[in-house]
PDB file of N, CA and C in Angstrom:
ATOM      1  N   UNK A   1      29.716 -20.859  14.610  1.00  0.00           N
ATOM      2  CA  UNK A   1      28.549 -20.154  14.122  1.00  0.00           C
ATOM      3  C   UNK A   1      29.029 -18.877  13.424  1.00  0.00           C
ATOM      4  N   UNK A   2      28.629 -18.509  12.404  1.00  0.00           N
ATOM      5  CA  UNK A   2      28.734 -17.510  11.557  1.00  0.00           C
ATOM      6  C   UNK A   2      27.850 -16.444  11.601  1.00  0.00           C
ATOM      7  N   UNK A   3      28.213 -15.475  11.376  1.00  0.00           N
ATOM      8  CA  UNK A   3      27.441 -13.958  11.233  1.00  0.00           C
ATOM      9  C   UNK A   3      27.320 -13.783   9.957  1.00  0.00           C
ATOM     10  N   UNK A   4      26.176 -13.107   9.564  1.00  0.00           N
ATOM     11  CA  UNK A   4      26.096 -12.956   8.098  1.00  0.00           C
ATOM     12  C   UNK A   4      25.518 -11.554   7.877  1.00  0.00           C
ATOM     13  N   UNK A   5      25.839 -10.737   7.069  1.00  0.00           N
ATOM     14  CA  UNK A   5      25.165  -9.328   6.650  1.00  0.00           C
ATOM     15  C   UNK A   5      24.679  -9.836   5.352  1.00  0.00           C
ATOM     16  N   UNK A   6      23.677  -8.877   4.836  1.00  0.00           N
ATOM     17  CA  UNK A   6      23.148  -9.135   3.844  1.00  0.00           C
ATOM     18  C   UNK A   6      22.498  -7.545   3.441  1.00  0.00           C
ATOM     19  N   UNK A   7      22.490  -7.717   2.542  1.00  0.00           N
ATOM     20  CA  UNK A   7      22.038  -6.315   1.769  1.00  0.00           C
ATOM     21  C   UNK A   7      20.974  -6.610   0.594  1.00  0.00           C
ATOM     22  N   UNK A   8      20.231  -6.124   0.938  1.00  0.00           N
ATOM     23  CA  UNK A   8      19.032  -6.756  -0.378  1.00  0.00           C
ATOM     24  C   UNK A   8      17.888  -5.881  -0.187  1.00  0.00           C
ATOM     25  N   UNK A   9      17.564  -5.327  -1.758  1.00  0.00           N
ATOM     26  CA  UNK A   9      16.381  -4.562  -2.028  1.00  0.00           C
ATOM     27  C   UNK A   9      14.807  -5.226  -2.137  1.00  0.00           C
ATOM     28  N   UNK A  10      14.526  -4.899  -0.960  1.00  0.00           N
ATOM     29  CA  UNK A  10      13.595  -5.864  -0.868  1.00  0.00           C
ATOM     30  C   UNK A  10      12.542  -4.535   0.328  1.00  0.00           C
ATOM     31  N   UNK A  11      11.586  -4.973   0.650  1.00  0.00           N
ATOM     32  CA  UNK A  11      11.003  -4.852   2.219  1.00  0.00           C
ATOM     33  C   UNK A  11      11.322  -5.071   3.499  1.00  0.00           C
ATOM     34  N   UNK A  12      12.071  -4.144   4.436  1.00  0.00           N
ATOM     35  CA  UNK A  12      12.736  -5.144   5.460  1.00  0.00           C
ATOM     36  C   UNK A  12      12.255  -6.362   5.958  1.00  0.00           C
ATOM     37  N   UNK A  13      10.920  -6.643   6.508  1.00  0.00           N
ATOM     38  CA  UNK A  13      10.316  -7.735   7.080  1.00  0.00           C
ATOM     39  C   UNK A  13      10.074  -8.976   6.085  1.00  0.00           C
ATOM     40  N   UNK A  14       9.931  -8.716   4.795  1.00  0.00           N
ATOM     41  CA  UNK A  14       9.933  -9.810   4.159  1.00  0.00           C
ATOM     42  C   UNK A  14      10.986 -10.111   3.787  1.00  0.00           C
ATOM     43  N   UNK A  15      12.395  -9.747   3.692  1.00  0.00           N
ATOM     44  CA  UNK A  15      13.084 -10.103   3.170  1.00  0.00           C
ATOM     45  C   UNK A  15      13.792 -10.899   4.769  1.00  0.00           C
ATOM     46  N   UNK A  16      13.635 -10.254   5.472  1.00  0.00           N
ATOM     47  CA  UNK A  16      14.137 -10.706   6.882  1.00  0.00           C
ATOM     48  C   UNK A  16      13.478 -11.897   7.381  1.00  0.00           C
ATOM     49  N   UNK A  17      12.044 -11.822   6.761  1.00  0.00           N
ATOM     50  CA  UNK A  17      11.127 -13.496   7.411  1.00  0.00           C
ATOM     51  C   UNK A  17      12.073 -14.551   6.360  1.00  0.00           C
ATOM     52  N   UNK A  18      12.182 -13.950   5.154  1.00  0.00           N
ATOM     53  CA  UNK A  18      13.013 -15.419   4.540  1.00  0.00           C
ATOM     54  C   UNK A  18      14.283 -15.457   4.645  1.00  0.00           C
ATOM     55  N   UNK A  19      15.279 -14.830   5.619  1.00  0.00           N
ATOM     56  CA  UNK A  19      16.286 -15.370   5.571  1.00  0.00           C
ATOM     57  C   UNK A  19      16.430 -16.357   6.762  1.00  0.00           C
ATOM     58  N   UNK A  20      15.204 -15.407   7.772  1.00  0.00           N
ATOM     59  CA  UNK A  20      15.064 -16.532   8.688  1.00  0.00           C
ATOM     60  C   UNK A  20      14.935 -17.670   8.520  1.00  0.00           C
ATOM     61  N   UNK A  21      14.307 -18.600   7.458  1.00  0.00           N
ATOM     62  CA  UNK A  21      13.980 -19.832   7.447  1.00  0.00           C
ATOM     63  C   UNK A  21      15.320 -20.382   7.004  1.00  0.00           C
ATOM     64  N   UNK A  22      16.365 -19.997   7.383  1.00  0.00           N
ATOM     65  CA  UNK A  22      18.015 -20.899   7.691  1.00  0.00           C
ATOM     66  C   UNK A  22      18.508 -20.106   8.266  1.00  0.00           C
ATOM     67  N   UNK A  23      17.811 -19.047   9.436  1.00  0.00           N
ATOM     68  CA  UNK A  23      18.817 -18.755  10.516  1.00  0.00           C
ATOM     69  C   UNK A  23      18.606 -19.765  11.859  1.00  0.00           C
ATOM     70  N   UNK A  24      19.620 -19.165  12.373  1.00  0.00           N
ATOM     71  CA  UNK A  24      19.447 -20.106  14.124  1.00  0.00           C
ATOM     72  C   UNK A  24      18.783 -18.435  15.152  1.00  0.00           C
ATOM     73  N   UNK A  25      18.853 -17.618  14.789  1.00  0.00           N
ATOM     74  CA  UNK A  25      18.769 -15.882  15.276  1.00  0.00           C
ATOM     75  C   UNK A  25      18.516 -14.822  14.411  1.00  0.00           C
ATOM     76  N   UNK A  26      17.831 -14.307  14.478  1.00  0.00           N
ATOM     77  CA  UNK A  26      17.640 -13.138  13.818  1.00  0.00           C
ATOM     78  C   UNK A  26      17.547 -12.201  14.937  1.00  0.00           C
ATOM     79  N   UNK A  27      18.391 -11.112  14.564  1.00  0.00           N
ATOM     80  CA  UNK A  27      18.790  -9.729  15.677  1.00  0.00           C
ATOM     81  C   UNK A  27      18.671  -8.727  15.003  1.00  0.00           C
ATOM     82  N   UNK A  28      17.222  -7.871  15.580  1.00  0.00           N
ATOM     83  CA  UNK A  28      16.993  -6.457  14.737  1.00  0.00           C
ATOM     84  C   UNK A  28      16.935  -4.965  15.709  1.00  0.00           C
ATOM     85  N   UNK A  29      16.864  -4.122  15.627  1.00  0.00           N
ATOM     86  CA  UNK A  29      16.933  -3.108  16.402  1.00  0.00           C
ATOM     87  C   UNK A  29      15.834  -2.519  16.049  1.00  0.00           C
ATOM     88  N   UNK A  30      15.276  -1.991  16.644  1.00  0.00           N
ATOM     89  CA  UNK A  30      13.700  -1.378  17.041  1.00  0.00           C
ATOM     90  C   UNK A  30      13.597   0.476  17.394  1.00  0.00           C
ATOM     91  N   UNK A  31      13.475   0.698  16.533  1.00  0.00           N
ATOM     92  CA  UNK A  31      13.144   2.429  16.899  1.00  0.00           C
ATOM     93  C   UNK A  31      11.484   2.996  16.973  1.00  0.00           C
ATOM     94  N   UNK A  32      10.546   2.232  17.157  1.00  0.00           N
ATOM     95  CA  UNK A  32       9.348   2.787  17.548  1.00  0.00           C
ATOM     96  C   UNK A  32       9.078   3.756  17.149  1.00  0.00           C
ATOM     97  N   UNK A  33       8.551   3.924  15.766  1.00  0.00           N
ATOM     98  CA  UNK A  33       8.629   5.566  15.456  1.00  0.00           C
ATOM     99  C   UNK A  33       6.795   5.624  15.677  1.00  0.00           C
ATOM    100  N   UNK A  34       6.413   4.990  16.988  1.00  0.00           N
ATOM    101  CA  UNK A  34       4.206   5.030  16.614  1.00  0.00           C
ATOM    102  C   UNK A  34       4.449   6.506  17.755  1.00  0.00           C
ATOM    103  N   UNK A  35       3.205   6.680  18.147  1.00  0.00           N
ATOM    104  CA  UNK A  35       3.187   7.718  18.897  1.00  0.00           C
ATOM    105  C   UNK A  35       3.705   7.252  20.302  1.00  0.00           C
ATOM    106  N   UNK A  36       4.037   6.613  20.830  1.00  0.00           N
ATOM    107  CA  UNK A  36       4.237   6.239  21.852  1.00  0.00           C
ATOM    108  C   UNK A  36       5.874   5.615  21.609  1.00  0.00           C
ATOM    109  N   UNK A  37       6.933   6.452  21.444  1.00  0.00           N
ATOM    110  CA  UNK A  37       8.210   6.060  20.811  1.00  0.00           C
ATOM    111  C   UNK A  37       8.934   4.768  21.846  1.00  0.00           C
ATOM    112  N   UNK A  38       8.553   5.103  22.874  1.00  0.00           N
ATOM    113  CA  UNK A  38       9.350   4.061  24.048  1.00  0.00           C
ATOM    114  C   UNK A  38       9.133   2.838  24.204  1.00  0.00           C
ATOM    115  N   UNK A  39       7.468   3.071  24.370  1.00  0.00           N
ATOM    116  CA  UNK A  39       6.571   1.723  24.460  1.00  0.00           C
ATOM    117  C   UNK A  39       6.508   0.430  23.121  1.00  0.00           C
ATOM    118  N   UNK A  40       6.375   1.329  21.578  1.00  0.00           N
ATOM    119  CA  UNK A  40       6.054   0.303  20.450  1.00  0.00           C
ATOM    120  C   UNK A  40       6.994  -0.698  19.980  1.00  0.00           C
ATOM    121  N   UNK A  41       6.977  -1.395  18.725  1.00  0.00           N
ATOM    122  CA  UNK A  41       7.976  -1.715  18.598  1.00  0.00           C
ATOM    123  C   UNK A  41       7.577  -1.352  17.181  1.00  0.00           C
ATOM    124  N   UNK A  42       8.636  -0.930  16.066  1.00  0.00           N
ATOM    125  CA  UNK A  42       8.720  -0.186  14.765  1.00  0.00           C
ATOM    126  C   UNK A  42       7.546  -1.575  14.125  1.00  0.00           C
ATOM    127  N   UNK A  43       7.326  -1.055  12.850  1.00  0.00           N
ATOM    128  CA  UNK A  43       6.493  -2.206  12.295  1.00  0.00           C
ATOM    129  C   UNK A  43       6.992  -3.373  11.410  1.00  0.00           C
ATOM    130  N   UNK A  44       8.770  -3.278  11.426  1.00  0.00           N
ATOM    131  CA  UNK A  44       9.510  -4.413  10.633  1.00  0.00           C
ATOM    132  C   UNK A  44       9.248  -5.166  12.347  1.00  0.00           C
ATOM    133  N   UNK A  45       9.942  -4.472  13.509  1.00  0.00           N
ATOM    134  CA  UNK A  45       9.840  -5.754  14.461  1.00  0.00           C
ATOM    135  C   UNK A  45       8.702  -5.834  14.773  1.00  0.00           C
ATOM    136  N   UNK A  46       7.964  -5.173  14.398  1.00  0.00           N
ATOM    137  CA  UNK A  46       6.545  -6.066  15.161  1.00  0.00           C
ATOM    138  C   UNK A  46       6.014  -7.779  14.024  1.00  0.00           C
ATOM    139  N   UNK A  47       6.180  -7.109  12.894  1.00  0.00           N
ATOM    140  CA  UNK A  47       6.094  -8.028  11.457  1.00  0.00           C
ATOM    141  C   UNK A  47       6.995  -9.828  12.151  1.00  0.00           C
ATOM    142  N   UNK A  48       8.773  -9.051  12.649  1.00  0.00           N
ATOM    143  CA  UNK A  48       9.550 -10.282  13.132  1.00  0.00           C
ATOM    144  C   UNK A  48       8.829 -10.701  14.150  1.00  0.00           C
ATOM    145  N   UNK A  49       7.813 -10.243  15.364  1.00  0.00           N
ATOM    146  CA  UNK A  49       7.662 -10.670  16.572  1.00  0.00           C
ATOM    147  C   UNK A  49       6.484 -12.331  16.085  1.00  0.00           C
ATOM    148  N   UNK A  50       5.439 -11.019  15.563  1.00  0.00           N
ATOM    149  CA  UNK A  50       4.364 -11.731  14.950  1.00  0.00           C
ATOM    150  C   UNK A  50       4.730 -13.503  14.254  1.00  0.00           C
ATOM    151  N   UNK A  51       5.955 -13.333  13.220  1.00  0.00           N
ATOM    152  CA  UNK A  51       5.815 -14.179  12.111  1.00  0.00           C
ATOM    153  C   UNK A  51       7.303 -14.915  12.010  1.00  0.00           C
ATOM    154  N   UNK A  52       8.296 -14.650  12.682  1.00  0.00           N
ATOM    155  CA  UNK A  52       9.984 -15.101  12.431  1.00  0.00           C
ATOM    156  C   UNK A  52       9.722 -16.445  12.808  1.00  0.00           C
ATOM    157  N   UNK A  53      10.316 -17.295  11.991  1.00  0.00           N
ATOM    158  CA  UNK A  53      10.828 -18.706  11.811  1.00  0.00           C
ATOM    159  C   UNK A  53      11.681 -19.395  12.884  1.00  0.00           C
ATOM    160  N   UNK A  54      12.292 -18.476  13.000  1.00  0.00           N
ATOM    161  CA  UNK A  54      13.155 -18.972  14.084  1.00  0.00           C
ATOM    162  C   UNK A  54      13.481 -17.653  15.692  1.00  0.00           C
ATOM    163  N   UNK A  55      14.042 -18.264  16.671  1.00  0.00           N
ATOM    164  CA  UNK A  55      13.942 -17.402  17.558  1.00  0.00           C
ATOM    165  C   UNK A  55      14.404 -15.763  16.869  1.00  0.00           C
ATOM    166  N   UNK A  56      14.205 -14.793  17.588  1.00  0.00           N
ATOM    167  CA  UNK A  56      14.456 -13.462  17.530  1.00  0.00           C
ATOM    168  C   UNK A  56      14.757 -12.753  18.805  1.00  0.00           C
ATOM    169  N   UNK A  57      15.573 -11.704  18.754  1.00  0.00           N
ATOM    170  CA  UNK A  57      15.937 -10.782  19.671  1.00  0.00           C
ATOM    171  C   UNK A  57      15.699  -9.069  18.808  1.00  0.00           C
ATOM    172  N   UNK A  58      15.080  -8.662  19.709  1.00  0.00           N
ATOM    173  CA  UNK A  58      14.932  -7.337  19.165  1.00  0.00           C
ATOM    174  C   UNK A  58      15.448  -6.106  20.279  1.00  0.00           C
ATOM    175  N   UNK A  59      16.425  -5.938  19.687  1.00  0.00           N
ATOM    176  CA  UNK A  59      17.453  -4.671  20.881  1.00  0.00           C
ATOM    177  C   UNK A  59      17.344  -3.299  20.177  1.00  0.00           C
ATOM    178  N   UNK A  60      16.751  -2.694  22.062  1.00  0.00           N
ATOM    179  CA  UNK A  60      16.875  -1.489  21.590  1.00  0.00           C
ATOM    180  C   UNK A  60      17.899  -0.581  22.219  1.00  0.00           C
ATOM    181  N   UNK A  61      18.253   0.443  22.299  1.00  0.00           N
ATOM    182  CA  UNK A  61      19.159   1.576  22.402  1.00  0.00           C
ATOM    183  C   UNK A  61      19.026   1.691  24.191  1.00  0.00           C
TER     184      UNK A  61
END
C-alpha cells in the first residue's frame, strides 16, 4: 500500500472528497477552530465525516 501527498489548489474538502473515490483511507487532522475548540470538528472534517467515499480517520493533537 502506498502513501500519497498531493498538493492541489483547490478547496480542501472538495478536492479531498475526490481523491477519495480511489483511496482505501483518507487521514485528516482536525483543529476545531468553532467556539467550542475541543469538542468540534473544523469544517473540511466535518464536510469528510458527512460525505468521504471511503473510510476516514480524523486525528487530532
Amino acid at each position: 500500500m502506498a502513501v500519497e501527498r498531493v498538493i492541489a489548489r483547490d478547496r480542501p474538502a472538495h478536492q479531498l472528497l475526490e481523491l477519495g473515490r480511489r483511496a482505501w483511507l483518507l487521514v485528516v487532522g482536525s483543529r476545531g477552530r468553532g467556539g467550542f475548540t475541543g469538542m468540534l470538528l473544523g469544517s473540511t472534517s466535518r464536510a469528510l465525516v458527512d460525505h468521504a467515499p471511503c473510510p476516514l480517520a480524523v486525528v487530532r493533537t
